[in-house]
N, C-alpha and C. Protein backbone atom coordinates (compact mmCIF):
# COMPACT_ATOMS: atom_id res chain seq x y z
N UNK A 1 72.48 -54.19 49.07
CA UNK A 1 71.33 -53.87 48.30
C UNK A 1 71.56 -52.63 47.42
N UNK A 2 72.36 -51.85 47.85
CA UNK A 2 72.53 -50.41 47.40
C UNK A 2 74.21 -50.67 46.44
N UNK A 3 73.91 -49.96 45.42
CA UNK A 3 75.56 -49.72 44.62
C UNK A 3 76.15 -48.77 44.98
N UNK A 4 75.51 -47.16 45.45
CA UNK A 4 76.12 -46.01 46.05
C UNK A 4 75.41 -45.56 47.20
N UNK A 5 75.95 -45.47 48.26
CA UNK A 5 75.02 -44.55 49.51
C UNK A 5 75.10 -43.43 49.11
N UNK A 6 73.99 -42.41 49.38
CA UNK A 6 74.23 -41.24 49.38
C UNK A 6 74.11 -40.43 51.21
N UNK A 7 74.86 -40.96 51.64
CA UNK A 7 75.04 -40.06 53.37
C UNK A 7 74.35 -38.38 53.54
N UNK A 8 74.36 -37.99 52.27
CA UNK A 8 73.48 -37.06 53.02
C UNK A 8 72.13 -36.57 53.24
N UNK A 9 71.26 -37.84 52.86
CA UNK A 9 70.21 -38.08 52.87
C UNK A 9 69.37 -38.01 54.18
N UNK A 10 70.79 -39.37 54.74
CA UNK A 10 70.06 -39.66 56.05
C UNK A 10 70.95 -38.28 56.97
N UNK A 11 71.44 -37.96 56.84
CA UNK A 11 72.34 -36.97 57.80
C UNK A 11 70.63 -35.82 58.05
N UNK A 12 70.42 -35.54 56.88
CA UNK A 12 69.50 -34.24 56.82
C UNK A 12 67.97 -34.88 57.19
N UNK A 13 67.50 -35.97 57.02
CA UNK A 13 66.57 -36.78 57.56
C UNK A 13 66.61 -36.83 59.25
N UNK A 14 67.81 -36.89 59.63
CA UNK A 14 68.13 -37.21 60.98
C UNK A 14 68.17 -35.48 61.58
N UNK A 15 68.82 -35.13 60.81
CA UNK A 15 68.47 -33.85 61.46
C UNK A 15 67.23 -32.91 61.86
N UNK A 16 66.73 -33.32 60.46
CA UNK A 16 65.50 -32.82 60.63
C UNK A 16 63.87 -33.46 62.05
N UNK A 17 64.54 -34.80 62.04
CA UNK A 17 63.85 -35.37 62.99
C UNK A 17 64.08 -35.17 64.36
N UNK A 18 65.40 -35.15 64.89
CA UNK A 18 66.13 -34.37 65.92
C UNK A 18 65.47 -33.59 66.43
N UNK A 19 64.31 -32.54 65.82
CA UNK A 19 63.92 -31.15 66.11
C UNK A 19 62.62 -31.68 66.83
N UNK A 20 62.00 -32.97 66.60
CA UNK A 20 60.84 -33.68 67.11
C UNK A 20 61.27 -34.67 68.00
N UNK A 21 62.17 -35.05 68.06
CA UNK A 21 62.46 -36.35 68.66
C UNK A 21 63.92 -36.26 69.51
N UNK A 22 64.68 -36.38 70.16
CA UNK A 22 66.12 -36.48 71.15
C UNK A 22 66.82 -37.92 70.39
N UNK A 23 65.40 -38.98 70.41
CA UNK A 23 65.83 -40.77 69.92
C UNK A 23 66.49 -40.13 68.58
N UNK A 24 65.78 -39.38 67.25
CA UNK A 24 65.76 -39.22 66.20
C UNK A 24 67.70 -39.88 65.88
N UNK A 25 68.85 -39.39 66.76
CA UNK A 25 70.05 -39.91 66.04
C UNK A 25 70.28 -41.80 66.59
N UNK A 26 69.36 -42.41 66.88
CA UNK A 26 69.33 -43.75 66.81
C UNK A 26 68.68 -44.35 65.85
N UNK A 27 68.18 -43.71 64.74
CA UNK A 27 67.12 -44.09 63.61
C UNK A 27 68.09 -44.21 62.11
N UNK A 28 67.59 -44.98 61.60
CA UNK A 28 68.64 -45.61 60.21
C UNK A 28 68.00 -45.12 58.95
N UNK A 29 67.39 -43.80 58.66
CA UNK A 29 67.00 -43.20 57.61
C UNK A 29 68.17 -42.98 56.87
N UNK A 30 68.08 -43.38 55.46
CA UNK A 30 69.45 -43.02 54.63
C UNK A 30 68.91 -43.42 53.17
N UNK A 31 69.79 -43.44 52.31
CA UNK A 31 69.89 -43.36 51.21
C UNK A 31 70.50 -44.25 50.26
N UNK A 32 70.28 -44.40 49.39
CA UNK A 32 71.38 -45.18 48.20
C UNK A 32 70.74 -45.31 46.60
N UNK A 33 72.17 -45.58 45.42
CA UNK A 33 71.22 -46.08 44.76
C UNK A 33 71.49 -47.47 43.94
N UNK A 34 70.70 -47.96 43.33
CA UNK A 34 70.64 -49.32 42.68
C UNK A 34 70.12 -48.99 41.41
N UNK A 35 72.03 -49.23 40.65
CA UNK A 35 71.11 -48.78 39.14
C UNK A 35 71.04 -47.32 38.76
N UNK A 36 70.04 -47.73 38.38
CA UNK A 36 69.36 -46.06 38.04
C UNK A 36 67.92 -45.52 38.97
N UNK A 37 68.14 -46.67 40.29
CA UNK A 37 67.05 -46.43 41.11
C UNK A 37 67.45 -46.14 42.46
N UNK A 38 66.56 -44.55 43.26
CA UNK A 38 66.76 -44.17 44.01
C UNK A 38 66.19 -45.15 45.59
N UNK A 39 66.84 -45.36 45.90
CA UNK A 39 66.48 -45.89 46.94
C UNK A 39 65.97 -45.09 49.02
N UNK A 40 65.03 -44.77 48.98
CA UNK A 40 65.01 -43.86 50.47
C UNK A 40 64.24 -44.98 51.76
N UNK A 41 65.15 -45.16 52.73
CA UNK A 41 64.47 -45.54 53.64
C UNK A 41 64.37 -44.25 54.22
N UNK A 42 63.30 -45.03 54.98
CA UNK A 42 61.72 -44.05 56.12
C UNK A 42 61.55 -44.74 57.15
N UNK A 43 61.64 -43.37 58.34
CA UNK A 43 60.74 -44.19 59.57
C UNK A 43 59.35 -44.86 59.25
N UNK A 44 59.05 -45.46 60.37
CA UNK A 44 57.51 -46.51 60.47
C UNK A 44 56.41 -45.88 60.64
N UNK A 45 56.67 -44.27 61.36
CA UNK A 45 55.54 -43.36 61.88
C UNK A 45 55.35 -42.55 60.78
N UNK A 46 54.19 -42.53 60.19
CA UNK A 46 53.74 -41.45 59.04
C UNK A 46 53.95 -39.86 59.68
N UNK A 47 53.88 -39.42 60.96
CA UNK A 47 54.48 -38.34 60.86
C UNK A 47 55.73 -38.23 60.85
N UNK A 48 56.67 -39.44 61.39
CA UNK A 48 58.10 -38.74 60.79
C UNK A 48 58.62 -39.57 59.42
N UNK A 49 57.44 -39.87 58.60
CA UNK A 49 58.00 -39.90 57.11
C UNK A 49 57.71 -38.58 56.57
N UNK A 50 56.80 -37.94 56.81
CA UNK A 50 56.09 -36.64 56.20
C UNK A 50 57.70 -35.85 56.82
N UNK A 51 57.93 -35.98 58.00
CA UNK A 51 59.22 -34.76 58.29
C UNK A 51 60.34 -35.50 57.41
N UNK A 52 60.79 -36.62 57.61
CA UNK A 52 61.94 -36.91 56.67
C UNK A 52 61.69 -36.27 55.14
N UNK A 53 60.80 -36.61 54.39
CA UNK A 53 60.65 -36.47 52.85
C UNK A 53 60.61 -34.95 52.61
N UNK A 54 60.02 -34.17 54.08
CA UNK A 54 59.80 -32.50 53.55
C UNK A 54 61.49 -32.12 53.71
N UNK A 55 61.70 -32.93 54.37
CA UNK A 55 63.78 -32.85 54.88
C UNK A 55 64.52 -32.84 53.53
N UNK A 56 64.09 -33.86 52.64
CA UNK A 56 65.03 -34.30 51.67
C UNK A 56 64.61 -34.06 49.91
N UNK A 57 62.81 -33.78 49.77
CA UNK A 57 62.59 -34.21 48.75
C UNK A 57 63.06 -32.84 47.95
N UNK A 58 63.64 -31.46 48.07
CA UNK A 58 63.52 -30.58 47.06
C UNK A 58 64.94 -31.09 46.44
N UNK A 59 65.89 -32.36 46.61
CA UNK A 59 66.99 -32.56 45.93
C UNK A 59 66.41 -34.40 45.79
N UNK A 60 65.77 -34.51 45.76
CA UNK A 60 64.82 -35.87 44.87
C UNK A 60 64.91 -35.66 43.05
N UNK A 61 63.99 -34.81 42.47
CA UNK A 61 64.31 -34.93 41.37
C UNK A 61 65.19 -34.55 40.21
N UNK A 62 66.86 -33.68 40.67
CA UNK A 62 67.93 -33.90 40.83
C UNK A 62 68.90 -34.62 40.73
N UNK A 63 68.45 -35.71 41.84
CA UNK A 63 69.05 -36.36 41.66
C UNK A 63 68.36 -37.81 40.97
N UNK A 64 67.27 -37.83 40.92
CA UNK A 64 66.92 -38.91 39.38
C UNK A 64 67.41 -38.09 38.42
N UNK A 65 67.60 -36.83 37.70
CA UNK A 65 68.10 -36.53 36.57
C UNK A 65 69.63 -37.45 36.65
N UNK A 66 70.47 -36.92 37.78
CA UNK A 66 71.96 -37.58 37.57
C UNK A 66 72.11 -38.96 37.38
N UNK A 67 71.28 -40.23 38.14
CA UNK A 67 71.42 -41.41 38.00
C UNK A 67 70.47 -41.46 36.81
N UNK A 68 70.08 -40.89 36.10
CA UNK A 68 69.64 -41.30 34.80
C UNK A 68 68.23 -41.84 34.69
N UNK A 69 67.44 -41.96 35.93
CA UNK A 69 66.24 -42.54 36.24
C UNK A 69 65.13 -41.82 35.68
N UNK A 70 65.01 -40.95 35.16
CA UNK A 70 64.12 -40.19 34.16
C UNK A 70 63.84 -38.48 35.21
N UNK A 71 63.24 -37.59 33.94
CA UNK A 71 62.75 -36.46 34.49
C UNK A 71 61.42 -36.40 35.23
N UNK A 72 61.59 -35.82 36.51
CA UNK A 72 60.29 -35.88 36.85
C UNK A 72 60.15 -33.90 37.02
N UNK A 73 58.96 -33.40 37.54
CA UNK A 73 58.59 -32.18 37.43
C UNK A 73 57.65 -32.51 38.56
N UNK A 74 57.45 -31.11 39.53
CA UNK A 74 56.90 -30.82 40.32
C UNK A 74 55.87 -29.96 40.77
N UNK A 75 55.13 -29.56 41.39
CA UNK A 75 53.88 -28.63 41.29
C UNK A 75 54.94 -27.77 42.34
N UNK A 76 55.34 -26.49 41.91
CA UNK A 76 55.84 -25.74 43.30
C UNK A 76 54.76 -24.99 44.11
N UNK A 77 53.71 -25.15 44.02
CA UNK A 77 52.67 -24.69 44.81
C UNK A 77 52.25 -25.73 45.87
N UNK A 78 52.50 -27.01 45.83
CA UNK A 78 52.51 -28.27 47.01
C UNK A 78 53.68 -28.28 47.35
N UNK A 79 54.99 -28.68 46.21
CA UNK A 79 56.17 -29.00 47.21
C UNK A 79 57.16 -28.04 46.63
N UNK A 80 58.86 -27.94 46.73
CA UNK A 80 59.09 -27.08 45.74
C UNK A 80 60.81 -28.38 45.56
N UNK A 81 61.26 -28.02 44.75
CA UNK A 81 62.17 -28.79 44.34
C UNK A 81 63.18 -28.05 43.96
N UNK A 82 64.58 -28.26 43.37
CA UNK A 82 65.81 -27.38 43.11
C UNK A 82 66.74 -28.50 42.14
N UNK A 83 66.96 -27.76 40.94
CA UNK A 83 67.99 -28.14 39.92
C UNK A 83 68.74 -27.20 39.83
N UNK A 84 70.32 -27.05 40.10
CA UNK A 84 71.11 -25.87 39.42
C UNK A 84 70.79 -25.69 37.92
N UNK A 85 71.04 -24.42 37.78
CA UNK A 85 70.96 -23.90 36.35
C UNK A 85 72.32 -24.03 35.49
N UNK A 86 71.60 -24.55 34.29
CA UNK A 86 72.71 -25.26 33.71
C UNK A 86 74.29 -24.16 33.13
């Protein structure tokens, strides 16, 4: 389904869940993309999607700049996000 994994998606997803959970390194959260589309699987439990996404999302729109999937922009007062400076 995926053209590139990105492994450190789920590595830092898993980690971050780890801190709630012992099961958390039997769980298949990861990454890839298709295209120019980011692809994120998520656990089933809305609280550990809320911990995965706070795990992973400040290198989300980043990395849509690199696969070409358009600019997005963020409120850093809800979440905060990170682009190196060019």
């Amino acid at each position: 389904m995926i053209d590139k994994e990105l492994p450190g998606f789920g590595e830092q997803m898993r980690a971050a869940s780890l801190k709630q959970v012992p099961t958390a390194i039997l769980s298949r959260q990861g990454a890839g993309i298709r295209g120019s589309t980011l692809i994120i699987t998520l656990p089933g439990k809305p609280a550990a999607i809320e911990v995965c996404l706070d795990a992973v999302f400040a290198a989300v729109p980043y990395c849509l700049d690199l696969i070409g999937a358009g600019h997005i922009d963020t409120d850093e007062r809800r979440i905060r996000s990170f682009r190196p400076r060019s």
